[in-house]
Protein backbone atom coordinates (compact mmCIF):
# COMPACT_ATOMS: atom_id res chain seq x y z
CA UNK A 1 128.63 103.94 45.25
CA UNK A 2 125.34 101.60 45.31
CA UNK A 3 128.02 98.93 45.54
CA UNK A 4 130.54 99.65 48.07
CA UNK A 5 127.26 100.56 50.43
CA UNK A 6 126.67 96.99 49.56
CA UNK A 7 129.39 95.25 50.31
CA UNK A 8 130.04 97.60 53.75
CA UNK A 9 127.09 95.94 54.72
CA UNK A 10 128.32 92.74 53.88
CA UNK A 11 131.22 92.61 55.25
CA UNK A 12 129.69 93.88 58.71
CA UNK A 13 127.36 91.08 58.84
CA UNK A 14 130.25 88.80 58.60
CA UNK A 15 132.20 90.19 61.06
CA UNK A 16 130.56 88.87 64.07
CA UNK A 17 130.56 85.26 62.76
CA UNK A 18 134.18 85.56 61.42
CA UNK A 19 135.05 87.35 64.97
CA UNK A 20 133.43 84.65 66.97
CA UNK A 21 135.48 81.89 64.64
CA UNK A 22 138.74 83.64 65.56
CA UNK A 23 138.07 83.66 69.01
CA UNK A 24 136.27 80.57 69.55
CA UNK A 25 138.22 78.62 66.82
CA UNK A 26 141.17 79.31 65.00
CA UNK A 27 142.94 81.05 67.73
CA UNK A 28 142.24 77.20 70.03
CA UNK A 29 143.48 75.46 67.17
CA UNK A 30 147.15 77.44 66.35
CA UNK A 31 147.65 77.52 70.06
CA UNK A 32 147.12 73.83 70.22
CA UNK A 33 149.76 73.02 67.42
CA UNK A 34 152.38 75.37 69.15
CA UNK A 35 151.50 73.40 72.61
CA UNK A 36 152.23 70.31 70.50
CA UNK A 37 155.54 71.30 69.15
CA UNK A 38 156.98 73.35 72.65
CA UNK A 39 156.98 69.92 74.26
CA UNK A 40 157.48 71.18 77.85
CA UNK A 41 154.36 73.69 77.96
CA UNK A 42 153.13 74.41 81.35
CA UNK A 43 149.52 74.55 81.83
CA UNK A 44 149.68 76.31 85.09
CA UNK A 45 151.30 79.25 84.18
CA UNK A 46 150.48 79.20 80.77
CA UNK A 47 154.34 79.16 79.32
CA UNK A 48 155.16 77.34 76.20
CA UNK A 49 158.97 76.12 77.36
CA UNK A 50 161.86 76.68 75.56
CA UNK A 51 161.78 72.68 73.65
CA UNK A 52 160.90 73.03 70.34
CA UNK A 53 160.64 69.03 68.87
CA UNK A 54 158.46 66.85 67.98
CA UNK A 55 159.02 64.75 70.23
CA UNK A 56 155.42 64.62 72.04
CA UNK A 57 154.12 63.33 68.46
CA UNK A 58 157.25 60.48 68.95
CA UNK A 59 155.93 60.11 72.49
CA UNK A 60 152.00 59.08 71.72
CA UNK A 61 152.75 57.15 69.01
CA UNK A 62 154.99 54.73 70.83
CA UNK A 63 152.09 54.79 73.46
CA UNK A 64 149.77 51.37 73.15
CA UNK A 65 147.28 53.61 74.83
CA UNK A 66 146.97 55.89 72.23
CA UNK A 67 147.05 53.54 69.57
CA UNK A 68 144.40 51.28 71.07
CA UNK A 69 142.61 55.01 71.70
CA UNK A 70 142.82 55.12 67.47
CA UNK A 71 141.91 51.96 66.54
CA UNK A 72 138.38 52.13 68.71
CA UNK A 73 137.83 55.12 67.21
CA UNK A 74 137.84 54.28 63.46
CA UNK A 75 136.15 51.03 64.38
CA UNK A 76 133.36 53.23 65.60
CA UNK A 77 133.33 54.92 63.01
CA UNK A 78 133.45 53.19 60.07
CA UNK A 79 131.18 50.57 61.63
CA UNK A 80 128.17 53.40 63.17
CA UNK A 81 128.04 55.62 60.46
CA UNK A 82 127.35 53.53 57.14
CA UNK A 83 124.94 51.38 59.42
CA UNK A 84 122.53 54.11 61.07
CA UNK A 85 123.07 56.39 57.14
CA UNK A 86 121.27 53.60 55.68
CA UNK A 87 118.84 52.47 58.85
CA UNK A 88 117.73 56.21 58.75
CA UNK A 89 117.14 55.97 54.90
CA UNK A 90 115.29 53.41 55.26
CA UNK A 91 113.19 54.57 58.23
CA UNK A 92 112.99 57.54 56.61
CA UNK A 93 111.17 56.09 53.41
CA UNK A 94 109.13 54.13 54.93
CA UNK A 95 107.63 57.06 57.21
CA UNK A 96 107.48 59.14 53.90
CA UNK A 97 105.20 56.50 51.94
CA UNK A 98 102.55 56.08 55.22
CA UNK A 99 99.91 58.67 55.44
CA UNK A 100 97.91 57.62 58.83
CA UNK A 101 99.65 58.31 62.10
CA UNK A 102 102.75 59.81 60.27
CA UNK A 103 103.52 62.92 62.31
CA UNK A 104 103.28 60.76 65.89
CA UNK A 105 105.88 58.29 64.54
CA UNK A 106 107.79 61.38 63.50
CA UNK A 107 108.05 62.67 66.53
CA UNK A 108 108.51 58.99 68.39
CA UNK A 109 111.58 58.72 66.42
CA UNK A 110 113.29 62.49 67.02
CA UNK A 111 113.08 61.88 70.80
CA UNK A 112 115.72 60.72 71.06
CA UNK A 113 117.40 63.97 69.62
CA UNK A 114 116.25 66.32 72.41
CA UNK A 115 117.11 63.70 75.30
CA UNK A 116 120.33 64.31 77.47
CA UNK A 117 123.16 62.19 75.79
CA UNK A 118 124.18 60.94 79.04
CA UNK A 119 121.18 60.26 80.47
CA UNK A 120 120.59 57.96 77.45
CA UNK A 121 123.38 55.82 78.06
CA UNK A 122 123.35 55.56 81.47
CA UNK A 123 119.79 53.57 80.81
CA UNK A 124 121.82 51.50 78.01
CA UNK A 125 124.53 51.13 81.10
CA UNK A 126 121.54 49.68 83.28
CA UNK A 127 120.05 47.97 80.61
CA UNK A 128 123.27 46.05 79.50
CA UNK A 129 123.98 45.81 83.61
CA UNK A 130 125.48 42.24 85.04
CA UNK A 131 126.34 41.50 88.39
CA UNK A 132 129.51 40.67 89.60
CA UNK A 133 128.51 38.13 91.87
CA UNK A 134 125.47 35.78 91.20
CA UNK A 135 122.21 36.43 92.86
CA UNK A 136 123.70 39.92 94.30
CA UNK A 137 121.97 41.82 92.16
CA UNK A 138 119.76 41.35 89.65
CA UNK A 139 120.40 40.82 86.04
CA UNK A 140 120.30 43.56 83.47
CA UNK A 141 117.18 44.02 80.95
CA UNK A 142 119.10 42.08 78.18
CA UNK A 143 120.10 39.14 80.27
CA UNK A 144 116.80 38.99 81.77
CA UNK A 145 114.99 38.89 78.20
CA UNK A 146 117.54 36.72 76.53
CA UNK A 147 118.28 34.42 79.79
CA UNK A 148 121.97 34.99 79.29
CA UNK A 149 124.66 35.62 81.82
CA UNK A 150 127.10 38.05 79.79
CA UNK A 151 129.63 40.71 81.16
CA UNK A 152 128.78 43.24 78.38
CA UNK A 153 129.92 46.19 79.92
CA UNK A 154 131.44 45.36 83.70
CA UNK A 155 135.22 44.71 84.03
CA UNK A 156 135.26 41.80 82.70
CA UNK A 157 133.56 42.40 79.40
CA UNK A 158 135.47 41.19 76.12
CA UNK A 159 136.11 43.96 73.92
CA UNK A 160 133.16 42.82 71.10
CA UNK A 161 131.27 43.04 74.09
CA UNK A 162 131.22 46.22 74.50
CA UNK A 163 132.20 47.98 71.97
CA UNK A 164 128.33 46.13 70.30
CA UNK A 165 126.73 48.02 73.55
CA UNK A 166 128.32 51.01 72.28
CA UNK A 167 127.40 50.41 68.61
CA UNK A 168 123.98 49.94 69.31
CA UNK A 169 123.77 53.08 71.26
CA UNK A 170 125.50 55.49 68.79
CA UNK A 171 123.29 53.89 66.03
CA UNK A 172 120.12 54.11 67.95
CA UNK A 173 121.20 57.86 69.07
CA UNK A 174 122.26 59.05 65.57
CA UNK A 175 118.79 57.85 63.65
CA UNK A 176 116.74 60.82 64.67
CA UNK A 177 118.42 63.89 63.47
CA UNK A 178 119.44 61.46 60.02
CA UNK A 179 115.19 60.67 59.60
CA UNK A 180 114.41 64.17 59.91
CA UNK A 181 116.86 65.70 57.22
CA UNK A 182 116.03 62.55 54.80
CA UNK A 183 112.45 63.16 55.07
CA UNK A 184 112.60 66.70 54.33
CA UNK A 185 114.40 65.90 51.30
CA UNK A 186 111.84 63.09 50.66
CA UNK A 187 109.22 65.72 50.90
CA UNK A 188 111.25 67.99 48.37
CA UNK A 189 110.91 65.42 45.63
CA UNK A 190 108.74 65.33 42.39
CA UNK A 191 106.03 62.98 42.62
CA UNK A 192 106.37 62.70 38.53
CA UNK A 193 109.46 60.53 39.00
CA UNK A 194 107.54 57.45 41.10
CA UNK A 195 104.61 58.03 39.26
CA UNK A 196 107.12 57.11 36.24
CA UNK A 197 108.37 54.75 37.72
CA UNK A 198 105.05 52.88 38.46
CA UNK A 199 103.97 53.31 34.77
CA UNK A 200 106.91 51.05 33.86
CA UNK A 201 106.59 49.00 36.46
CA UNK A 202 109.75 49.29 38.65
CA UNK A 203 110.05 47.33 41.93
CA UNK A 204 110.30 49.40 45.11
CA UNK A 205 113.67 47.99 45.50
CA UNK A 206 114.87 49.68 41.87
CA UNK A 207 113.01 53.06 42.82
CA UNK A 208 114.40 53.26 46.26
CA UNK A 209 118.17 52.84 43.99
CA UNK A 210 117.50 54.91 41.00
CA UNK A 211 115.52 57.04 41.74
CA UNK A 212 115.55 58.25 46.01
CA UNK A 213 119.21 57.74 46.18
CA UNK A 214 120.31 59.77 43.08
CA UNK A 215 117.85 62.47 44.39
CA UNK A 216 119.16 62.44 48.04
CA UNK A 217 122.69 62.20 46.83
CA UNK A 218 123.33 65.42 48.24
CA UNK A 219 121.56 64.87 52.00
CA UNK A 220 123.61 61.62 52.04
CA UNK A 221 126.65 63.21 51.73
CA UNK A 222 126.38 66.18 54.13
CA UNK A 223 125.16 63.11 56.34
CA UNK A 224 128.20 61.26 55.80
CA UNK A 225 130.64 64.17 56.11
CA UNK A 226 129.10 65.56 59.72
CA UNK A 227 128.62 61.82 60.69
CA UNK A 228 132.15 61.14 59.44
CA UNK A 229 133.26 64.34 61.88
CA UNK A 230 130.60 63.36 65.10
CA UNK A 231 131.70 60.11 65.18
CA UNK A 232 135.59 60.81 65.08
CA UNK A 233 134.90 63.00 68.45
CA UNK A 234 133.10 60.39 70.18
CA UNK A 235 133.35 60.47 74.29
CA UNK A 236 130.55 60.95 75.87
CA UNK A 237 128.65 57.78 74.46
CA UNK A 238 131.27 55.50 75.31
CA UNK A 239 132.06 57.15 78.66
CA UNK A 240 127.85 57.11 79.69
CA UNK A 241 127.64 53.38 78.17
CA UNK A 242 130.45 51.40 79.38
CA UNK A 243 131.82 54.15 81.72
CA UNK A 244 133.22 52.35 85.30
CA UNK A 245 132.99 53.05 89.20
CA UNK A 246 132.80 57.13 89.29
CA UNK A 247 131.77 57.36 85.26
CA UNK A 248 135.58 56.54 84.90
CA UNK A 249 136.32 54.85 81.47
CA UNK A 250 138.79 52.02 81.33
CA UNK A 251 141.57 52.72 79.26
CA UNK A 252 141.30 49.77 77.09
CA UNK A 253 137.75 51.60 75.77
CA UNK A 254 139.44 55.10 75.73
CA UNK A 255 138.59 56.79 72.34
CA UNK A 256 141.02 58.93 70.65
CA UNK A 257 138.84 62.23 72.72
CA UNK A 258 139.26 60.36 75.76
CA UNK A 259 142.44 60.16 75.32
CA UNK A 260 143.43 63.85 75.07
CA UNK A 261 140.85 64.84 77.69
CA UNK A 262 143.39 62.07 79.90
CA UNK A 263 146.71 63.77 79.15
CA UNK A 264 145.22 67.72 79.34
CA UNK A 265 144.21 66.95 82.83
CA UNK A 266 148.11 65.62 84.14
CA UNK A 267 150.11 68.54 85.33
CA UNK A 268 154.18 67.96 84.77
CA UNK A 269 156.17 66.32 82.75
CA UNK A 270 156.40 62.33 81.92
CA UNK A 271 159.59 59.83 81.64
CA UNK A 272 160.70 61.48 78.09
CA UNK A 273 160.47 65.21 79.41
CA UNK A 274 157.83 66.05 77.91
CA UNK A 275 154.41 67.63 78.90
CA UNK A 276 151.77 65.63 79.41
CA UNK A 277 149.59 68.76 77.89
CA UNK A 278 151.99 68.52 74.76
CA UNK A 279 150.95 64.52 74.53
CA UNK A 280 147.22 65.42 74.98
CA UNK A 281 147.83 68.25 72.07
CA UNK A 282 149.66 65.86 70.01
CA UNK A 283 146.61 63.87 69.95
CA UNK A 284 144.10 66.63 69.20
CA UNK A 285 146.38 67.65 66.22
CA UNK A 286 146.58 63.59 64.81
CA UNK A 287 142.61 63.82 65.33
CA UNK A 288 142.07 66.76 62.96
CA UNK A 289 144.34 65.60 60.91
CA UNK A 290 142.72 62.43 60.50
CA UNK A 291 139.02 64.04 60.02
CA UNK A 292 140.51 66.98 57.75
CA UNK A 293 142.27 63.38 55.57
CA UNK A 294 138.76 61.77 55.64
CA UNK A 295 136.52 65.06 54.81
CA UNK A 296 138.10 65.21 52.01
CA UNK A 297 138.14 61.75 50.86
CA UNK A 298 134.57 62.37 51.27
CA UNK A 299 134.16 65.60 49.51
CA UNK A 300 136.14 64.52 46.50
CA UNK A 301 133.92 61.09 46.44
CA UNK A 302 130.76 63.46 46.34
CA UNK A 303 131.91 65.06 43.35
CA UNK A 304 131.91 62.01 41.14
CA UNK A 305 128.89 60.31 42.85
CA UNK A 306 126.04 63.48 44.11
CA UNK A 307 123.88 64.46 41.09
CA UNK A 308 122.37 68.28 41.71
């Protein structure tokens, strides 16, 4: 009887979260793949059309947009996320092994964290700023300090041009929340194991490898996995950064987001007969896909490399 009381109680304090995950998730998601597949869904009144195909999945994929919209994606990602993992492992350490002013540089470094995303990069935007006509205006914070002239995030900017801006911004943004896990864990760790380690000697370079890493094998891969996840959903970073006139973002620098937030927002039906809401749906279905693929790749990875 003691038992059942139990899990009654249980089972009611999951409800609410399992509730809100119905609502809030699985019901957006099944919808979405049914918008995907009824290729002539209006958005207006909400009616899924009679065309049942594939075709809006034939549709994006023949679209350079949304192929260009990929490939910035997993260049942002698979650039950003190894880079700030180990710049925030790093950072992390080295706040970990100083004992004056520790707390202050803390806190300097989650700032960051608790600013407005967007207000952030619109200062990297005026930072990286460069006229389009000499002696107009005057030259961005970067130009100024290096005395260079570069487009790195106007109209004319080369794609390495911006897409480094970008970089730079998602690493610089991603650090804080990284440091403060790491050095939690970094506090959770036996001080036997350097003291050990200084008894026989090892460089900082073999303790940092054998024994912080192994340690904070788990913390780096939850990092990795919900970095892995952020980073595949990028928008708003790229749109504040190297947004254009209006905070409009070129296509060129669309992200795979930017792309469905594009198509959801086109009422009717393109050249192929097919809703544009189906296209943008299409997309959001690849996405997941793509981060379900790579969450896994990253999961089974874990198993062979996190020691608990």
């Amino acid at each position: 009887m003691l038992e059942r009381k139990k899990d009654y109680k249980a089972w009611l304090y999951l409800g609410i979260p399992l509730f809100l995950l119905s609502v809030f998730t699985f019901y957006p998601l099944i919808k979405t793949i049914f918008i995907s597949v009824f290729t002539q869904y209006d958005a207006v009144e909400n009616a899924m059309g009679s065309m049942f195909n594939l075709d809006a999945y034939r549709t994006i994929f023949r679209d350079k947009n949304f192929i260009r919209s990929i490939g910035n994606t997993l260049l942002l990602v698979f650039i950003s996320v190894p880079i700030s993992t180990v710049l925030a492992l790093l950072i992390a350490v080295a706040l970990n092994s100083i004992k004056p002013l520790q707390r202050i540089f803390q806190t300097i470094f989650f700032i960051p964290y608790v600013t407005n995303v967007l207000a952030i990069g619109m200062v990297f935007n005026v930072m990286f700023s460069h006229p389009f006509t000499i002696g107009l205006v005057p030259e961005g914070l970067i130009n100024t300090l290096f005395n260079t002239s570069i487009d790195w995030i106007g109209v004319t900017a080369l794609r390495k041009h911006w897409m480094l801006v970008v970089m730079i911004y998602v690493i610089w943004n991603a650090l804080p929340f990284k440091i403060l896990v790491f050095i939690g864990g970094l506090q959770n760790i036996s001080k036997q194991y350097y003291d050990a380690a200084k008894i026989d000697a090892a460089t900082p370079k073999k303790t940092l490898l054998r024994i912080t890493v192994p340690l904070l094998s788990p913390l780096i891969s939850y990092i990795l996995i919900t970095s892995f996840i952020g980073a595949f959903k990028s928008y708003e970073s790229v749109l504040s950064v190297v947004g254009g006139v209006g905070r409009e973002l070129d296509r060129k620098r669309w992200t795979a987001v930017a792309y469905v937030y594009d198509k959801i927002g086109i009422p009717g039906l393109d050249g192929n007969n097919v809703s544009y809401y189906s296209r943008g749906a299409a997309a959001a279905v690849i996405l997941f896909l793509i981060i379900m693929v790579f969450t896994f790749i990253n999961l089974y990875a874990s198993k062979k490399r996190v020691h608990y």
